[in-house]
PDB file of N, CA and C in Angstrom:
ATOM      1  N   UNK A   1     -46.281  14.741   2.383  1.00  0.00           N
ATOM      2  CA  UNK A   1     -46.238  13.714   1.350  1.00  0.00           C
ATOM      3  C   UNK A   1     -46.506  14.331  -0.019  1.00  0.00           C
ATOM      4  N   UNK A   2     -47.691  15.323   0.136  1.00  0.00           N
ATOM      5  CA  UNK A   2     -47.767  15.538  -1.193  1.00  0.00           C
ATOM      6  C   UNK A   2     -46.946  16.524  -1.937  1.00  0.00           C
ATOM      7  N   UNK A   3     -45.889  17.236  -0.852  1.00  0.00           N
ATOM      8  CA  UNK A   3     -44.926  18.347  -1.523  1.00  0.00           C
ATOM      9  C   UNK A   3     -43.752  17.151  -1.594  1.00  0.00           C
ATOM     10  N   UNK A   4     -43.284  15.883  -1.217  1.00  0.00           N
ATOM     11  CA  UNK A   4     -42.588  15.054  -1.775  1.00  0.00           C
ATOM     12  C   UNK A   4     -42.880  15.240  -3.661  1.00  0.00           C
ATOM     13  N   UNK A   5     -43.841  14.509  -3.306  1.00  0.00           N
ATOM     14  CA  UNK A   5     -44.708  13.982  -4.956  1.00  0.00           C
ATOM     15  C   UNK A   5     -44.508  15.353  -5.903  1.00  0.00           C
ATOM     16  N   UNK A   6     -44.493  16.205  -5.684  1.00  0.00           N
ATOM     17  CA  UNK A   6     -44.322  17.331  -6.240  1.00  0.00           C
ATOM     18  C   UNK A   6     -43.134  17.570  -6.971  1.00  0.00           C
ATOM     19  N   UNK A   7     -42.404  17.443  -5.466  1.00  0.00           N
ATOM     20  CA  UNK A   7     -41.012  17.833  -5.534  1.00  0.00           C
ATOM     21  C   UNK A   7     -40.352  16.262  -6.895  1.00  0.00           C
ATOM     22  N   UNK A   8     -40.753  15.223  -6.532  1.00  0.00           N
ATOM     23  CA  UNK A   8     -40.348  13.993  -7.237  1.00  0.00           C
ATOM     24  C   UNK A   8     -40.595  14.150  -8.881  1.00  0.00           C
ATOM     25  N   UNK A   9     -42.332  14.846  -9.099  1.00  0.00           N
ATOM     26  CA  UNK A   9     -42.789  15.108 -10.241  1.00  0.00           C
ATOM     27  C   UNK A   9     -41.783  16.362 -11.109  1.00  0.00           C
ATOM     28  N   UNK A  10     -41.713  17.327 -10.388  1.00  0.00           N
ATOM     29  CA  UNK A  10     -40.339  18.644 -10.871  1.00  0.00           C
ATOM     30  C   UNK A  10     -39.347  17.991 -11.563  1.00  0.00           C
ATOM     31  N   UNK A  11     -38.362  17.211 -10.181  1.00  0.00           N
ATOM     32  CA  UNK A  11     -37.105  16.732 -10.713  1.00  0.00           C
ATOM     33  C   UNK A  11     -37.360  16.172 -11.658  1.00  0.00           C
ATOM     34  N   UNK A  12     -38.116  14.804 -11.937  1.00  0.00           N
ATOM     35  CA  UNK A  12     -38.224  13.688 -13.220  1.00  0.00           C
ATOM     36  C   UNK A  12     -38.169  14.917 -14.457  1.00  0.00           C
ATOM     37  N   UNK A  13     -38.798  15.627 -13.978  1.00  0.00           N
ATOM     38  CA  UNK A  13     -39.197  16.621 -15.527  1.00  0.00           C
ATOM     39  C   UNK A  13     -38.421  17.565 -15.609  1.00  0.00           C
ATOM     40  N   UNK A  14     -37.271  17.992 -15.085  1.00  0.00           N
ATOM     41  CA  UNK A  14     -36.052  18.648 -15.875  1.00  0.00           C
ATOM     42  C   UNK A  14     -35.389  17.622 -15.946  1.00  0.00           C
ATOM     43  N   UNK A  15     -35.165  16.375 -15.406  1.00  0.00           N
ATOM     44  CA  UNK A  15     -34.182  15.417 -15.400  1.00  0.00           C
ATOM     45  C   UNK A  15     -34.129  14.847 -17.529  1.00  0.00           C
ATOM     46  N   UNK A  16     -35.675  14.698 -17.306  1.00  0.00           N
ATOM     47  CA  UNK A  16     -36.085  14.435 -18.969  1.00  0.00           C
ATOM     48  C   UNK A  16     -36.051  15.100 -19.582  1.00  0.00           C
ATOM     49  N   UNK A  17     -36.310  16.463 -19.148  1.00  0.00           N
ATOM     50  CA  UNK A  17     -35.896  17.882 -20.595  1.00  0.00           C
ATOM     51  C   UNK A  17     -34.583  17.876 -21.033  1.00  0.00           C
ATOM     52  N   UNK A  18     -33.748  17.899 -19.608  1.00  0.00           N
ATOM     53  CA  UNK A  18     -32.369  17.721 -20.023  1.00  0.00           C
ATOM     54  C   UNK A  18     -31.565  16.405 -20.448  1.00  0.00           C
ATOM     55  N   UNK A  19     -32.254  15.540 -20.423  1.00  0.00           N
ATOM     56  CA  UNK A  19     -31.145  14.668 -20.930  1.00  0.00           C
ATOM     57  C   UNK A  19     -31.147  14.467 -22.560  1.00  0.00           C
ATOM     58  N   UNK A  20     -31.734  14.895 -23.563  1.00  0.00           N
ATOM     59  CA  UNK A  20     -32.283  15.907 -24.484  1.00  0.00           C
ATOM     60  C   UNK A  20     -30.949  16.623 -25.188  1.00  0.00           C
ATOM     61  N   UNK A  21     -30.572  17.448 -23.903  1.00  0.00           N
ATOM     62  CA  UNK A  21     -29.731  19.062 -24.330  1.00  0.00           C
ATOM     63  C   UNK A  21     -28.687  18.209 -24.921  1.00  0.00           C
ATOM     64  N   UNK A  22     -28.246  18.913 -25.638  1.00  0.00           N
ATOM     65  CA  UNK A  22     -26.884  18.888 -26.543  1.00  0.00           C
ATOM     66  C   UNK A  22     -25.715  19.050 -25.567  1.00  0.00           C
ATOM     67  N   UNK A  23     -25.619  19.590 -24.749  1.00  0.00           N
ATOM     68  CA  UNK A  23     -24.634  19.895 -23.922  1.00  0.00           C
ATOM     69  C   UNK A  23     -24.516  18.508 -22.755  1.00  0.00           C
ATOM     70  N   UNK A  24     -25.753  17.870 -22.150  1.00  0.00           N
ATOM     71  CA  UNK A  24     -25.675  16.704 -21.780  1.00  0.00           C
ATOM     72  C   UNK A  24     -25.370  15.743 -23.142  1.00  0.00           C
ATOM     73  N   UNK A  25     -25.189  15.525 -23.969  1.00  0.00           N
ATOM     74  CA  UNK A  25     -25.370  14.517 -24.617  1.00  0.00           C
ATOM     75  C   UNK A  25     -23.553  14.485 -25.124  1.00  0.00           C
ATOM     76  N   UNK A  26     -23.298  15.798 -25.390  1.00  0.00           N
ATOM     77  CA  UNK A  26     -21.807  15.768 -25.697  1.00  0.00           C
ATOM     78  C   UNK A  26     -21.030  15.256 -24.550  1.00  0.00           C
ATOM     79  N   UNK A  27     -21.638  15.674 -23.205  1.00  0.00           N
ATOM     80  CA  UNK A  27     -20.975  15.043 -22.011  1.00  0.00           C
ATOM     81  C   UNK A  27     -20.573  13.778 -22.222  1.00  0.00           C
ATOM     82  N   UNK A  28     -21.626  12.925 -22.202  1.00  0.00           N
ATOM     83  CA  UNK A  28     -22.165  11.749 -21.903  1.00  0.00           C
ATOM     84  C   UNK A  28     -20.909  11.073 -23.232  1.00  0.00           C
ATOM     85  N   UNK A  29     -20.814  11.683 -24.544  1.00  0.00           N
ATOM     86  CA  UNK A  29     -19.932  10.994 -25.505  1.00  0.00           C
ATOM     87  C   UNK A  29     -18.491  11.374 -24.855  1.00  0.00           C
ATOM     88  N   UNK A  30     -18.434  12.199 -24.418  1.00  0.00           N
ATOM     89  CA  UNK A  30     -17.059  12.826 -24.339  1.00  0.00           C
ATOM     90  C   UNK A  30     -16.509  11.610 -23.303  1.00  0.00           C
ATOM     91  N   UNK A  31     -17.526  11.299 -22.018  1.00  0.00           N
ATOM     92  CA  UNK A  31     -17.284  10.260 -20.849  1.00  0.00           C
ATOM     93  C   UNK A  31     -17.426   9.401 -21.595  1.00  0.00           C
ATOM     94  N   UNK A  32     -17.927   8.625 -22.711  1.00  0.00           N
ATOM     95  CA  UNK A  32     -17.999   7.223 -23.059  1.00  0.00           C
ATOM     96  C   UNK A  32     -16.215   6.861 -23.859  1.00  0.00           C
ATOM     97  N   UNK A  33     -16.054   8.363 -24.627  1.00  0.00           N
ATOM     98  CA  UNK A  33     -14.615   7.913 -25.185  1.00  0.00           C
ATOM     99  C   UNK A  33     -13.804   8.412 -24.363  1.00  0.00           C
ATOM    100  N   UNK A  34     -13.901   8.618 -23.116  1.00  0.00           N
ATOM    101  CA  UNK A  34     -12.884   8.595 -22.447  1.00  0.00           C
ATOM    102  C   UNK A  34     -12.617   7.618 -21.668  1.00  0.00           C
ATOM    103  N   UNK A  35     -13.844   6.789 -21.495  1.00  0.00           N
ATOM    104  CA  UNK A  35     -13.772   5.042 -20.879  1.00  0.00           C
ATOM    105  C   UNK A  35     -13.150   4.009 -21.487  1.00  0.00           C
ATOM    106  N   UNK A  36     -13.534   4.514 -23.160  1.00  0.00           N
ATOM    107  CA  UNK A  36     -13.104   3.596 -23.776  1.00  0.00           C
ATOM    108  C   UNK A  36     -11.744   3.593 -24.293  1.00  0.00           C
ATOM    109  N   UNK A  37     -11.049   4.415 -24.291  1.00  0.00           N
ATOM    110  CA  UNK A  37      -9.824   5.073 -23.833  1.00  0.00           C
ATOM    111  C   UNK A  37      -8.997   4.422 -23.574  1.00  0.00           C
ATOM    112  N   UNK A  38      -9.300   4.666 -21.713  1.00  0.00           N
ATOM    113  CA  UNK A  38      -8.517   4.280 -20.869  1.00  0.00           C
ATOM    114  C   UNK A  38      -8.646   2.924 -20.846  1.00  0.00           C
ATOM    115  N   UNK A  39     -10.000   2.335 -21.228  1.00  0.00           N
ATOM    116  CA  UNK A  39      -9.314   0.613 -21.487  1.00  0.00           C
ATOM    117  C   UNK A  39      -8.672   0.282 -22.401  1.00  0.00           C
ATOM    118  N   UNK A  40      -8.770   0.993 -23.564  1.00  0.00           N
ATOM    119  CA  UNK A  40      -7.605   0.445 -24.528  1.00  0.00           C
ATOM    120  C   UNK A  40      -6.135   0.490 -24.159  1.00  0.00           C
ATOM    121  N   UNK A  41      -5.845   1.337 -23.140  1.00  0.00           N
ATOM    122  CA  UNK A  41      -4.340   1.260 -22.120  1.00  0.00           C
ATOM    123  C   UNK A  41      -3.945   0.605 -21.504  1.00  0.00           C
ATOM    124  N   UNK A  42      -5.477  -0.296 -20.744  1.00  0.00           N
ATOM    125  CA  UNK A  42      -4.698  -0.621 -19.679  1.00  0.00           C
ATOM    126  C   UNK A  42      -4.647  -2.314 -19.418  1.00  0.00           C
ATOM    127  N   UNK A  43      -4.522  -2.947 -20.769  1.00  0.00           N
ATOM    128  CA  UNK A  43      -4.128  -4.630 -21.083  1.00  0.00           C
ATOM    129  C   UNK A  43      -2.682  -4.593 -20.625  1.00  0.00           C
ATOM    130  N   UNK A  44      -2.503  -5.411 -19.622  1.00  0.00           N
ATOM    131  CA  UNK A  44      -1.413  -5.426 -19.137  1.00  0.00           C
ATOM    132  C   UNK A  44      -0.775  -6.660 -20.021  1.00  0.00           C
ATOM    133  N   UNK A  45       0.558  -6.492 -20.407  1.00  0.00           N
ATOM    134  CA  UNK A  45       1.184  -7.889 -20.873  1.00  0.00           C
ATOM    135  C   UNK A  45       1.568  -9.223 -20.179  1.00  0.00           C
ATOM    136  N   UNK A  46       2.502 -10.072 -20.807  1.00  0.00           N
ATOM    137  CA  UNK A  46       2.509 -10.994 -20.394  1.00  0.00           C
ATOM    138  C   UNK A  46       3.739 -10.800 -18.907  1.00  0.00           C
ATOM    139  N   UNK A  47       4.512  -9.738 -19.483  1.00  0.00           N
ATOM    140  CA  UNK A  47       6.044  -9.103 -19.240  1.00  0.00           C
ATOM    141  C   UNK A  47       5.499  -8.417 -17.925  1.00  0.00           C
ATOM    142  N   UNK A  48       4.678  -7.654 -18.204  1.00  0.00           N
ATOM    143  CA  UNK A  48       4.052  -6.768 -17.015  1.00  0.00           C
ATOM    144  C   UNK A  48       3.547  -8.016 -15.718  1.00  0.00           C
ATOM    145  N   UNK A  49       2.871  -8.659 -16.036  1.00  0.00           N
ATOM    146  CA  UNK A  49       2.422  -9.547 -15.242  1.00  0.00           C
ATOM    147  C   UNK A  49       3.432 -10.767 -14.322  1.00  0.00           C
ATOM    148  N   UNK A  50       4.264 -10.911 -15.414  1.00  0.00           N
ATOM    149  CA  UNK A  50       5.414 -11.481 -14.672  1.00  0.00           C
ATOM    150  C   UNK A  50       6.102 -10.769 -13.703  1.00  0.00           C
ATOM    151  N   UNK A  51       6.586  -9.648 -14.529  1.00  0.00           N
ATOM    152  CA  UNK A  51       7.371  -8.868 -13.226  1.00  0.00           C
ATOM    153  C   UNK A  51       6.719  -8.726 -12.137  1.00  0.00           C
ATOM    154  N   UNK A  52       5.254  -8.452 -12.221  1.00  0.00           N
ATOM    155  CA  UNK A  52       4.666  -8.173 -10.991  1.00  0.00           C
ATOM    156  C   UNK A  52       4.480  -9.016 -10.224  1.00  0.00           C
ATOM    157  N   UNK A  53       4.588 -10.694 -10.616  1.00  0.00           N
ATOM    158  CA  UNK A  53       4.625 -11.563  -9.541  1.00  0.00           C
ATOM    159  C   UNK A  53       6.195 -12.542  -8.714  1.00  0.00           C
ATOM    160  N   UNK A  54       6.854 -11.475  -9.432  1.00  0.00           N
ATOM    161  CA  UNK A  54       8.293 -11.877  -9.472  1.00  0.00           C
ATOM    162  C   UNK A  54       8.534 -11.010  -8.148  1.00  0.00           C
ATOM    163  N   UNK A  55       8.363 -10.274  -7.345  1.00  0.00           N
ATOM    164  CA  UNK A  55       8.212  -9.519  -6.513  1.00  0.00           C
ATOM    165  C   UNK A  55       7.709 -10.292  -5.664  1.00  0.00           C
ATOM    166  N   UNK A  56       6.343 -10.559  -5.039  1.00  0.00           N
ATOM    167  CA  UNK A  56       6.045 -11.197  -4.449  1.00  0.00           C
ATOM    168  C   UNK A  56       6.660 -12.726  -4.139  1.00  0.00           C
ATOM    169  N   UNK A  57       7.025 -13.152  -5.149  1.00  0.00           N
ATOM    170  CA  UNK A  57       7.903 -14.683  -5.091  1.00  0.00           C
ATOM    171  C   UNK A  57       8.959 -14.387  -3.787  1.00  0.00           C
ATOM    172  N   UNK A  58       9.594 -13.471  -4.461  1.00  0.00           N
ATOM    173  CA  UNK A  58      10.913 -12.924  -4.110  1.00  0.00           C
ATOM    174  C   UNK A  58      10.666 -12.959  -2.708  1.00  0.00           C
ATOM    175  N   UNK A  59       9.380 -12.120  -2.256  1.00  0.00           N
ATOM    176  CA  UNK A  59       8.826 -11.748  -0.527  1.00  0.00           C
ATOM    177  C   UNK A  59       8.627 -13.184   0.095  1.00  0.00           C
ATOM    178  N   UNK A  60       8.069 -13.680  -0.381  1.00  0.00           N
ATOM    179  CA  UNK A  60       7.552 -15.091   0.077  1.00  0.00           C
ATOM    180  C   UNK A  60       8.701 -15.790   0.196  1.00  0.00           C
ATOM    181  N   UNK A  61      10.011 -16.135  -0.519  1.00  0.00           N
ATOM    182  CA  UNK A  61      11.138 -16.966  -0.566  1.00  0.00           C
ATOM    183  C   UNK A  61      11.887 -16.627   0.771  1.00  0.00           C
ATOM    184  N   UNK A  62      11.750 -14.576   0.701  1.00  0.00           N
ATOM    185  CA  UNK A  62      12.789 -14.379   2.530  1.00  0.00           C
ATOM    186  C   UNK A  62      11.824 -14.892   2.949  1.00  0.00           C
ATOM    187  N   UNK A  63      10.674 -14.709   3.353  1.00  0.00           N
ATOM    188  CA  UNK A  63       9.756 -14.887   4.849  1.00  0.00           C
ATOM    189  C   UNK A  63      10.003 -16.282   4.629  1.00  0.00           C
ATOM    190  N   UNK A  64      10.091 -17.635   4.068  1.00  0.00           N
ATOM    191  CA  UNK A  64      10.532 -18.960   4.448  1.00  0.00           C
ATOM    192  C   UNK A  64      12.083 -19.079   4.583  1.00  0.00           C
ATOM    193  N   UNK A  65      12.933 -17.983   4.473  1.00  0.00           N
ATOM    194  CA  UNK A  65      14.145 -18.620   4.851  1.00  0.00           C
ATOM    195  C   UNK A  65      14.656 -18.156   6.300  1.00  0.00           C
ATOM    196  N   UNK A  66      13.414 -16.499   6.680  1.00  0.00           N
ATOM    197  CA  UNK A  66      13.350 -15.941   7.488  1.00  0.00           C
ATOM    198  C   UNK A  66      13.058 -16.840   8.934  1.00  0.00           C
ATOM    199  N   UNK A  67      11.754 -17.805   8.327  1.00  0.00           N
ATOM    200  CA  UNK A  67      11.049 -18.401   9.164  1.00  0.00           C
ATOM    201  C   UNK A  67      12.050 -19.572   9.363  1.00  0.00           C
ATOM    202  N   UNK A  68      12.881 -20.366   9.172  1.00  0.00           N
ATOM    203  CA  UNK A  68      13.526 -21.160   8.763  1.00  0.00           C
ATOM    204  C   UNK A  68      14.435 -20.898   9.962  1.00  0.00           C
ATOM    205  N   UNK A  69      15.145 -20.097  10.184  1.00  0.00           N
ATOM    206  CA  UNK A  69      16.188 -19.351  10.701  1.00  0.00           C
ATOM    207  C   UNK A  69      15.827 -19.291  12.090  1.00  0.00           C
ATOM    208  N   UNK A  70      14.440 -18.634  12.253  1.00  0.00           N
ATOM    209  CA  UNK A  70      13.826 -18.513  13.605  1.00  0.00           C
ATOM    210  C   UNK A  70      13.098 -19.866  14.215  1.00  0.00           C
ATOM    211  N   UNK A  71      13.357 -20.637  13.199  1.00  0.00           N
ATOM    212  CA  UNK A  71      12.750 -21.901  14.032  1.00  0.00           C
ATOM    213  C   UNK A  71      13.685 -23.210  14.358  1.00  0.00           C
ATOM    214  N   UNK A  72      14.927 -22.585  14.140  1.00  0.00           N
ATOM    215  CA  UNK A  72      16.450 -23.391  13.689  1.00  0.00           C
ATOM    216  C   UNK A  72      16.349 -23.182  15.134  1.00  0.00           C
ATOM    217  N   UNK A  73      17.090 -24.753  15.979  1.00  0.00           N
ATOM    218  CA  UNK A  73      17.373 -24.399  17.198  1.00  0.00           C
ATOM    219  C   UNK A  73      18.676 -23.751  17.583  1.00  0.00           C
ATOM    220  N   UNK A  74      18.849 -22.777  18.502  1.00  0.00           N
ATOM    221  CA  UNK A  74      19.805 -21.773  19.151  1.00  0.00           C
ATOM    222  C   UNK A  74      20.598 -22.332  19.515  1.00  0.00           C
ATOM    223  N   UNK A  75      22.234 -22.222  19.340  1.00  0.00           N
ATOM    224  CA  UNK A  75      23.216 -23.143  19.830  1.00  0.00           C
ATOM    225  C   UNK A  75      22.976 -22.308  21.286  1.00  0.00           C
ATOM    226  N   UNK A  76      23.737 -23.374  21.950  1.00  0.00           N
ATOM    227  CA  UNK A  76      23.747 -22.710  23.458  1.00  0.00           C
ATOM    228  C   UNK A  76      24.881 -22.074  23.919  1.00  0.00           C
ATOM    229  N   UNK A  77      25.186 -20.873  24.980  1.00  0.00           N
ATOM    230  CA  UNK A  77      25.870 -20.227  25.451  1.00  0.00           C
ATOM    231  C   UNK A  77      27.132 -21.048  25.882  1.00  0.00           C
ATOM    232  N   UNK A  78      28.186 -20.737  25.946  1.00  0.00           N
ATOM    233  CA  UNK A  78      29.336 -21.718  27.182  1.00  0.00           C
ATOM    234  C   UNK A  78      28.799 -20.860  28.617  1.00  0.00           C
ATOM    235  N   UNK A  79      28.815 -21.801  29.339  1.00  0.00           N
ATOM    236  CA  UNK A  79      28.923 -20.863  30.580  1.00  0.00           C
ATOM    237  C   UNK A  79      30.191 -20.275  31.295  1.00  0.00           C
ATOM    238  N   UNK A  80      29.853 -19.039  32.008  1.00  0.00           N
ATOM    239  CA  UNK A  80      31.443 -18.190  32.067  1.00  0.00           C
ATOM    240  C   UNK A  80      31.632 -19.052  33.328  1.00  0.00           C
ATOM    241  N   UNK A  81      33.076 -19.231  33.127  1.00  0.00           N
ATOM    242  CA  UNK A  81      33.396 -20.071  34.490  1.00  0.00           C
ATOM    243  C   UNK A  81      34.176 -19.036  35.201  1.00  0.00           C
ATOM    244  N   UNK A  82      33.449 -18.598  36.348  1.00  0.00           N
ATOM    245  CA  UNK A  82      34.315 -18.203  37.280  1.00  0.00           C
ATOM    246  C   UNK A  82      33.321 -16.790  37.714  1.00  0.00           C
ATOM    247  N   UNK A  83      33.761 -15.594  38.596  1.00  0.00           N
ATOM    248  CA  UNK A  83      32.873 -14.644  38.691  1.00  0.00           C
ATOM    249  C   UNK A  83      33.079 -13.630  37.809  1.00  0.00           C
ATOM    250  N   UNK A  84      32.295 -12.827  37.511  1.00  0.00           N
ATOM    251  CA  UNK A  84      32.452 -11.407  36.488  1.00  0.00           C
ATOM    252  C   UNK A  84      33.221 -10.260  37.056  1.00  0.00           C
ATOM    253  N   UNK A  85      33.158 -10.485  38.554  1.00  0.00           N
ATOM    254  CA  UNK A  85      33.815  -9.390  39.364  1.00  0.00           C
ATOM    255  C   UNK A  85      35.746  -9.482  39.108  1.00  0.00           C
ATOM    256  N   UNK A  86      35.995  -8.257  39.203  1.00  0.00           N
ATOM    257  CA  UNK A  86      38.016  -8.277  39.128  1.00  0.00           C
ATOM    258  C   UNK A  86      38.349  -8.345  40.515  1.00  0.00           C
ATOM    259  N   UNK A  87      39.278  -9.432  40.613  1.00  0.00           N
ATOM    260  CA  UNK A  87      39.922  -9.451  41.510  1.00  0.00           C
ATOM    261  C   UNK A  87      40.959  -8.493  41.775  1.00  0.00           C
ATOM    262  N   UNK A  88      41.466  -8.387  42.844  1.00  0.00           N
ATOM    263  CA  UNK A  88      42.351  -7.392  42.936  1.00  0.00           C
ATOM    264  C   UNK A  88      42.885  -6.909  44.207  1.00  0.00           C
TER     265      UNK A  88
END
């Protein structure tokens, strides 16, 4: 337990020296404008959003005409009159 506490007391205290360093701190900006970045990219439009549900419509319209089709009743066979075998 007490080489935990030790070990816990160490880390905290480079964790705090370094967050300090110049080299963490440029990180830390470099990751913030690169977040802020990539959200300024990624507002999708109105155009974008349409198309993307224009697709799915599209899927959904076969699978009900699909389903439609398979639930249509089956005309029925004629039956063959006579045997399949050749006479002869």
């Amino acid at each position: 337990m007490n080489d935990q506490k030790s070990l816990i007391d160490r880390v905290s205290r480079v964790t705090g020296e370094m967050a300090g360093s110049p080299v963490v701190s440029a990180t830390r900006e470099r990751a913030q404008k690169a977040s802020q970045a990539a959200r300024a990219q990624l507002p999708a439009t109105r155009d974008d959003v349409a198309r993307l549900q224009e697709q799915p419509d599209r899927i959904e319209a076969s699978l009900a005409e699909l389903a439609g089709k398979v639930d249509a009743p089956k005309p029925r066979r004629a039956k063959p009159s006579g045997s399949a075998k050749a006479e002869g």
